[in-house]
C-alpha atoms as a PDB file:
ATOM      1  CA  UNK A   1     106.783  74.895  89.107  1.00  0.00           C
ATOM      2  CA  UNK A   2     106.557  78.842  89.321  1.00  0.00           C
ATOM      3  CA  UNK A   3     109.476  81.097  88.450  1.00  0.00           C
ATOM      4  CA  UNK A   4     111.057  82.576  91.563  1.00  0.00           C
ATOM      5  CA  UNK A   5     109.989  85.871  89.682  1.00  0.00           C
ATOM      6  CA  UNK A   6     106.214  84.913  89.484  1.00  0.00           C
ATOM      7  CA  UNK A   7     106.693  84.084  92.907  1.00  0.00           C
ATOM      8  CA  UNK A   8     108.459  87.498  94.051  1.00  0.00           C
ATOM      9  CA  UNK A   9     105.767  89.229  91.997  1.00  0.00           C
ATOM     10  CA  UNK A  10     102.683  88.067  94.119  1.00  0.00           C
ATOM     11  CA  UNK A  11     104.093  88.150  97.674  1.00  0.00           C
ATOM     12  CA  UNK A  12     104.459  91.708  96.357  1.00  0.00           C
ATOM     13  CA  UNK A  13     100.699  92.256  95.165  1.00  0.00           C
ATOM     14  CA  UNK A  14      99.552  90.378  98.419  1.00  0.00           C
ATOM     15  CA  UNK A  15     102.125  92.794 100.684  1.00  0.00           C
ATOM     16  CA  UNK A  16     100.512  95.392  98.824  1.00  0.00           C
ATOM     17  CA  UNK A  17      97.068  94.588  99.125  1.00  0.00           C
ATOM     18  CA  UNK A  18      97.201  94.002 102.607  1.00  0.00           C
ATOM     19  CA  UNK A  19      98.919  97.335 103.434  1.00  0.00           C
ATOM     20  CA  UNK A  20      95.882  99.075 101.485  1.00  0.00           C
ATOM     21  CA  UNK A  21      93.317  97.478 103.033  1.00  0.00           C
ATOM     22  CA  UNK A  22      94.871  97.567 106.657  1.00  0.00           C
ATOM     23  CA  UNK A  23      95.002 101.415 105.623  1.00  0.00           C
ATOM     24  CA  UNK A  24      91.777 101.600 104.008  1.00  0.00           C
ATOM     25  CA  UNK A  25      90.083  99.899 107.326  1.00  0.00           C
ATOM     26  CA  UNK A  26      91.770 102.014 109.608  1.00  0.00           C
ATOM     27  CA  UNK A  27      90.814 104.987 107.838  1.00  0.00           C
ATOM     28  CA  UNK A  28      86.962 103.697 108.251  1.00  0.00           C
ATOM     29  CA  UNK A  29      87.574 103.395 111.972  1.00  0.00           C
ATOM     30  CA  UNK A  30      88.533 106.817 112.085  1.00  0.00           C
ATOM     31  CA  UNK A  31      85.649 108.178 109.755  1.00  0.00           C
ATOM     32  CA  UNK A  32      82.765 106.641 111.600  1.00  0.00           C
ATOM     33  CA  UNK A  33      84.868 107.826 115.145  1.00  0.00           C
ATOM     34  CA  UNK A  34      84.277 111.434 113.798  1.00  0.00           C
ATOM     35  CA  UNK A  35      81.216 110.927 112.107  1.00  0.00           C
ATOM     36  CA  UNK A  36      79.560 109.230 115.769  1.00  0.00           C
ATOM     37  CA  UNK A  37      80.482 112.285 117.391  1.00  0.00           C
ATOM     38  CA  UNK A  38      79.437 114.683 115.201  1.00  0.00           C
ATOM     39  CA  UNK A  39      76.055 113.357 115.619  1.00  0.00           C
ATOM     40  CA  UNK A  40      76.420 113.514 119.612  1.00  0.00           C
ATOM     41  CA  UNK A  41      76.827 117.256 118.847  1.00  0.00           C
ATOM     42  CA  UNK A  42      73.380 119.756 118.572  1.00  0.00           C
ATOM     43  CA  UNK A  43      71.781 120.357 115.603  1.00  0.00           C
ATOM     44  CA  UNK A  44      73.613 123.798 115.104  1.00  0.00           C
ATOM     45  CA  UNK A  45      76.963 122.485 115.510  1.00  0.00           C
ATOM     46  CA  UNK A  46      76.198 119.478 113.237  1.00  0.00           C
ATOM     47  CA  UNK A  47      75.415 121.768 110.496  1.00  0.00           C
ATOM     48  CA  UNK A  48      79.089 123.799 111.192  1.00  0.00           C
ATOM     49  CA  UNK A  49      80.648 120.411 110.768  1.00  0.00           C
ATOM     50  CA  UNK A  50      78.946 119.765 107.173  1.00  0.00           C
ATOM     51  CA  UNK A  51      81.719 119.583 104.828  1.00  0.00           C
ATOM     52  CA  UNK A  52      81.864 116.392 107.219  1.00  0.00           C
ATOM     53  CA  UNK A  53      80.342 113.286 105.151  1.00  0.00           C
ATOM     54  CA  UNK A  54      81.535 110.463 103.019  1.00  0.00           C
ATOM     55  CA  UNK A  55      84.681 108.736 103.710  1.00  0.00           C
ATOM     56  CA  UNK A  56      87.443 110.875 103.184  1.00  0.00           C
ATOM     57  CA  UNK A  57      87.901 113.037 106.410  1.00  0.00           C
ATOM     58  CA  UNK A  58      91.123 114.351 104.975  1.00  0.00           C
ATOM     59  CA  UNK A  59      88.960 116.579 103.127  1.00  0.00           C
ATOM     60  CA  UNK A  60      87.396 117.450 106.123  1.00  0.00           C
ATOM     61  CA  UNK A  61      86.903 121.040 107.920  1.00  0.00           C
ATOM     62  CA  UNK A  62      89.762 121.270 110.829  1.00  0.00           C
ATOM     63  CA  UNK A  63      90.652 117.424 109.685  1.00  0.00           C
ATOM     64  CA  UNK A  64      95.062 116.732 108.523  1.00  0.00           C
ATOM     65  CA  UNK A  65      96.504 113.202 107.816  1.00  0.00           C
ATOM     66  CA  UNK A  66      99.741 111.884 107.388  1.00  0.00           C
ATOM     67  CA  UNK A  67     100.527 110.318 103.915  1.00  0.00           C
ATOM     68  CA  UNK A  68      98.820 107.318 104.869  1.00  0.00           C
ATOM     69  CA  UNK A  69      95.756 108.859 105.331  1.00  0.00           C
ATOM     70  CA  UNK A  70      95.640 108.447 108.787  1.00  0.00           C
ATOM     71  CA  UNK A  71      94.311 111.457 111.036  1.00  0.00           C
ATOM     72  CA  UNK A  72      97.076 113.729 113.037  1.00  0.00           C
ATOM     73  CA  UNK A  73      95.170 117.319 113.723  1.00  0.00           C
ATOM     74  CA  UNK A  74      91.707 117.942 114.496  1.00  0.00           C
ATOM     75  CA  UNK A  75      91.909 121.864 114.353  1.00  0.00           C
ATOM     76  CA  UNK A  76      87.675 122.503 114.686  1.00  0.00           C
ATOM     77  CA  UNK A  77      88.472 125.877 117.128  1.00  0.00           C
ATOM     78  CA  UNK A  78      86.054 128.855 117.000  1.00  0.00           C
ATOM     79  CA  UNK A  79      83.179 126.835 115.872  1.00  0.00           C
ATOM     80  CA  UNK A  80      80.916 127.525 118.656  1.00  0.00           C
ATOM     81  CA  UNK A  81      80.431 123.382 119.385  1.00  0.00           C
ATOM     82  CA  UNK A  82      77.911 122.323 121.975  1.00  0.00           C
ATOM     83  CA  UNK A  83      78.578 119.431 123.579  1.00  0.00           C
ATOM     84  CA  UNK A  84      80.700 116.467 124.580  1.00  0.00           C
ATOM     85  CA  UNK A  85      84.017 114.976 124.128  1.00  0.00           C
ATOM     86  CA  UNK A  86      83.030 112.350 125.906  1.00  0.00           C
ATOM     87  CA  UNK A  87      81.382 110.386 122.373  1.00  0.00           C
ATOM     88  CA  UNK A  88      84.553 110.949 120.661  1.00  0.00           C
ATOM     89  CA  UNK A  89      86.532 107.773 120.946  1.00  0.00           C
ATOM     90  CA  UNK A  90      90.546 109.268 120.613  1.00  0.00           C
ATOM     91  CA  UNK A  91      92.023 105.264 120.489  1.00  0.00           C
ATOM     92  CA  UNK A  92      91.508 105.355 116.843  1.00  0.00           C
ATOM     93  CA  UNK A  93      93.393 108.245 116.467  1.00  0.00           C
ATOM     94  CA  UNK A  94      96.496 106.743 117.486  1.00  0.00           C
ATOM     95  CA  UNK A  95      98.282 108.908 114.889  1.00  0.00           C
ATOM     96  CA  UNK A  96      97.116 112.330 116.512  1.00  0.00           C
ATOM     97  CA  UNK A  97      99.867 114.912 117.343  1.00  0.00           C
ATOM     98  CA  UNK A  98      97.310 118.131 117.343  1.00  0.00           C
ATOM     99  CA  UNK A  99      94.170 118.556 119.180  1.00  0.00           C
ATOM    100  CA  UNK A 100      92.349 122.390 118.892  1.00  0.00           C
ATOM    101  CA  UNK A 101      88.840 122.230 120.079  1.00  0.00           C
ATOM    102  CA  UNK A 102      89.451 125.629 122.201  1.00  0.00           C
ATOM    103  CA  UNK A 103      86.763 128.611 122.155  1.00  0.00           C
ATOM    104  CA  UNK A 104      84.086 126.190 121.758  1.00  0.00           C
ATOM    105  CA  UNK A 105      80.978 125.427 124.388  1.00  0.00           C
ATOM    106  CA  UNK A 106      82.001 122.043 124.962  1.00  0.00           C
ATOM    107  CA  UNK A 107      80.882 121.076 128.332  1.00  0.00           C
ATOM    108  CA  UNK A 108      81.814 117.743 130.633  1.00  0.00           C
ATOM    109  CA  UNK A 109      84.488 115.931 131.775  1.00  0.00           C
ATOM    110  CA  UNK A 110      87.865 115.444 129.884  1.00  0.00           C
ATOM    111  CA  UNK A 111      87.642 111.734 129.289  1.00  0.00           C
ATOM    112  CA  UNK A 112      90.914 109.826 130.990  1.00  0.00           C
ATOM    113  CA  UNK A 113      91.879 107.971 127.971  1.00  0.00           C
ATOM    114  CA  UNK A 114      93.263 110.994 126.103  1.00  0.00           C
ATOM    115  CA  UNK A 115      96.592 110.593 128.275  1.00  0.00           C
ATOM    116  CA  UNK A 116      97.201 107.794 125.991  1.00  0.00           C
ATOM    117  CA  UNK A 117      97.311 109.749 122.751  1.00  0.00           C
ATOM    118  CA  UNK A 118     101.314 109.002 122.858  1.00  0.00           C
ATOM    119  CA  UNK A 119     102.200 111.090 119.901  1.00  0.00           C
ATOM    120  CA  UNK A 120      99.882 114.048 121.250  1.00  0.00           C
ATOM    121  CA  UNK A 121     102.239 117.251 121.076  1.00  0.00           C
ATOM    122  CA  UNK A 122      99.567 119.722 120.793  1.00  0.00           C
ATOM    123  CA  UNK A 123      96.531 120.124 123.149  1.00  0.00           C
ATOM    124  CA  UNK A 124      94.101 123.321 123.173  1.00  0.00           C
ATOM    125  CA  UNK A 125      90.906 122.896 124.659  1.00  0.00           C
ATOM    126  CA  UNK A 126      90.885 126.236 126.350  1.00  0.00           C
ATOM    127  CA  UNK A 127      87.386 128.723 126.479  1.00  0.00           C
ATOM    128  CA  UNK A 128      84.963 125.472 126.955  1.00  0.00           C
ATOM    129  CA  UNK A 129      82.608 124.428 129.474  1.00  0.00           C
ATOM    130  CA  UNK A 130      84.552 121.200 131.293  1.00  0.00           C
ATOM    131  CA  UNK A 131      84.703 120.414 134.792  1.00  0.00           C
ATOM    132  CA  UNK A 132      86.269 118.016 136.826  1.00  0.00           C
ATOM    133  CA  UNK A 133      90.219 117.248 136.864  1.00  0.00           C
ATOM    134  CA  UNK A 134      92.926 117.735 134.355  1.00  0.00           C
ATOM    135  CA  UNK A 135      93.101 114.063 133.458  1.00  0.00           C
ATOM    136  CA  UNK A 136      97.110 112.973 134.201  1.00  0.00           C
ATOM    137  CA  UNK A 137      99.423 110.199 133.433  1.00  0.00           C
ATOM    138  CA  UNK A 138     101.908 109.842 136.207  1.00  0.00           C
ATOM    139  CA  UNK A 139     104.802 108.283 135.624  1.00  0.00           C
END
């Protein structure tokens, strides 16, 4: 029969393990979010975005993360951007508190699902291109 030690010692390593790869696959999610939009974007604006490859987007250009590597500010402002927001999918950034994508040419409609960035404290998407409505929340 195992020591109650042995047995603390690997519902550790498993609570471990599954807290790094619950982090790890979340963090893909939000790479290949970023990465699908990017290619939306023109050629020209791909190429301002090229620091963006591999899977680390915390090393990214206009890219912050909380300590568990999870996504809270996309700061890409003054880039000159052309086109949509509508390819970038913001429920896997449930994390996000900052949002810059002003003085860009981004054109389109605001999608509706960005009212449910709950954490969202910090929205700039002034000196763009959208139409349409202000997307609300009521309550």
């Amino acid at each position: 029969m195992a020591s109650p030690l042995f047995i603390l010692l690997m519902l550790q390593a498993f609570l471990v393990s599954t807290s790094v790869s619950s982090t790890v696959s979340f963090s893909l999610n939000q790479t290949e979010t970023l990465l699908k939009w990017k290619t939306s974007l023109d050629n020209q604006s791909q190429s301002f975005l090229s620091s963006w490859v591999g899977d680390r987007p915390c090393r990214w250009v206009g890219i912050a993360c909380n300590k568990a590597k999870r996504i809270i500010s996309i700061s890409i402002h003054d880039y000159g951007l052309r086109g949509t927001i509508h390819g970038l999918n913001f429920f896997a950034f449930p994390d996000l508190m900052q949002l810059n994508l002003s003085n860009n040419s981004l054109h389109g409609t605001i999608p509706s699902h960005i009212v449910k960035l709950s954490k969202l404290t910090y929205l700039v998407l002034s000196y763009n291109n959208f139409s349409g409505n202000i997307p609300f929340e009521g309550t």
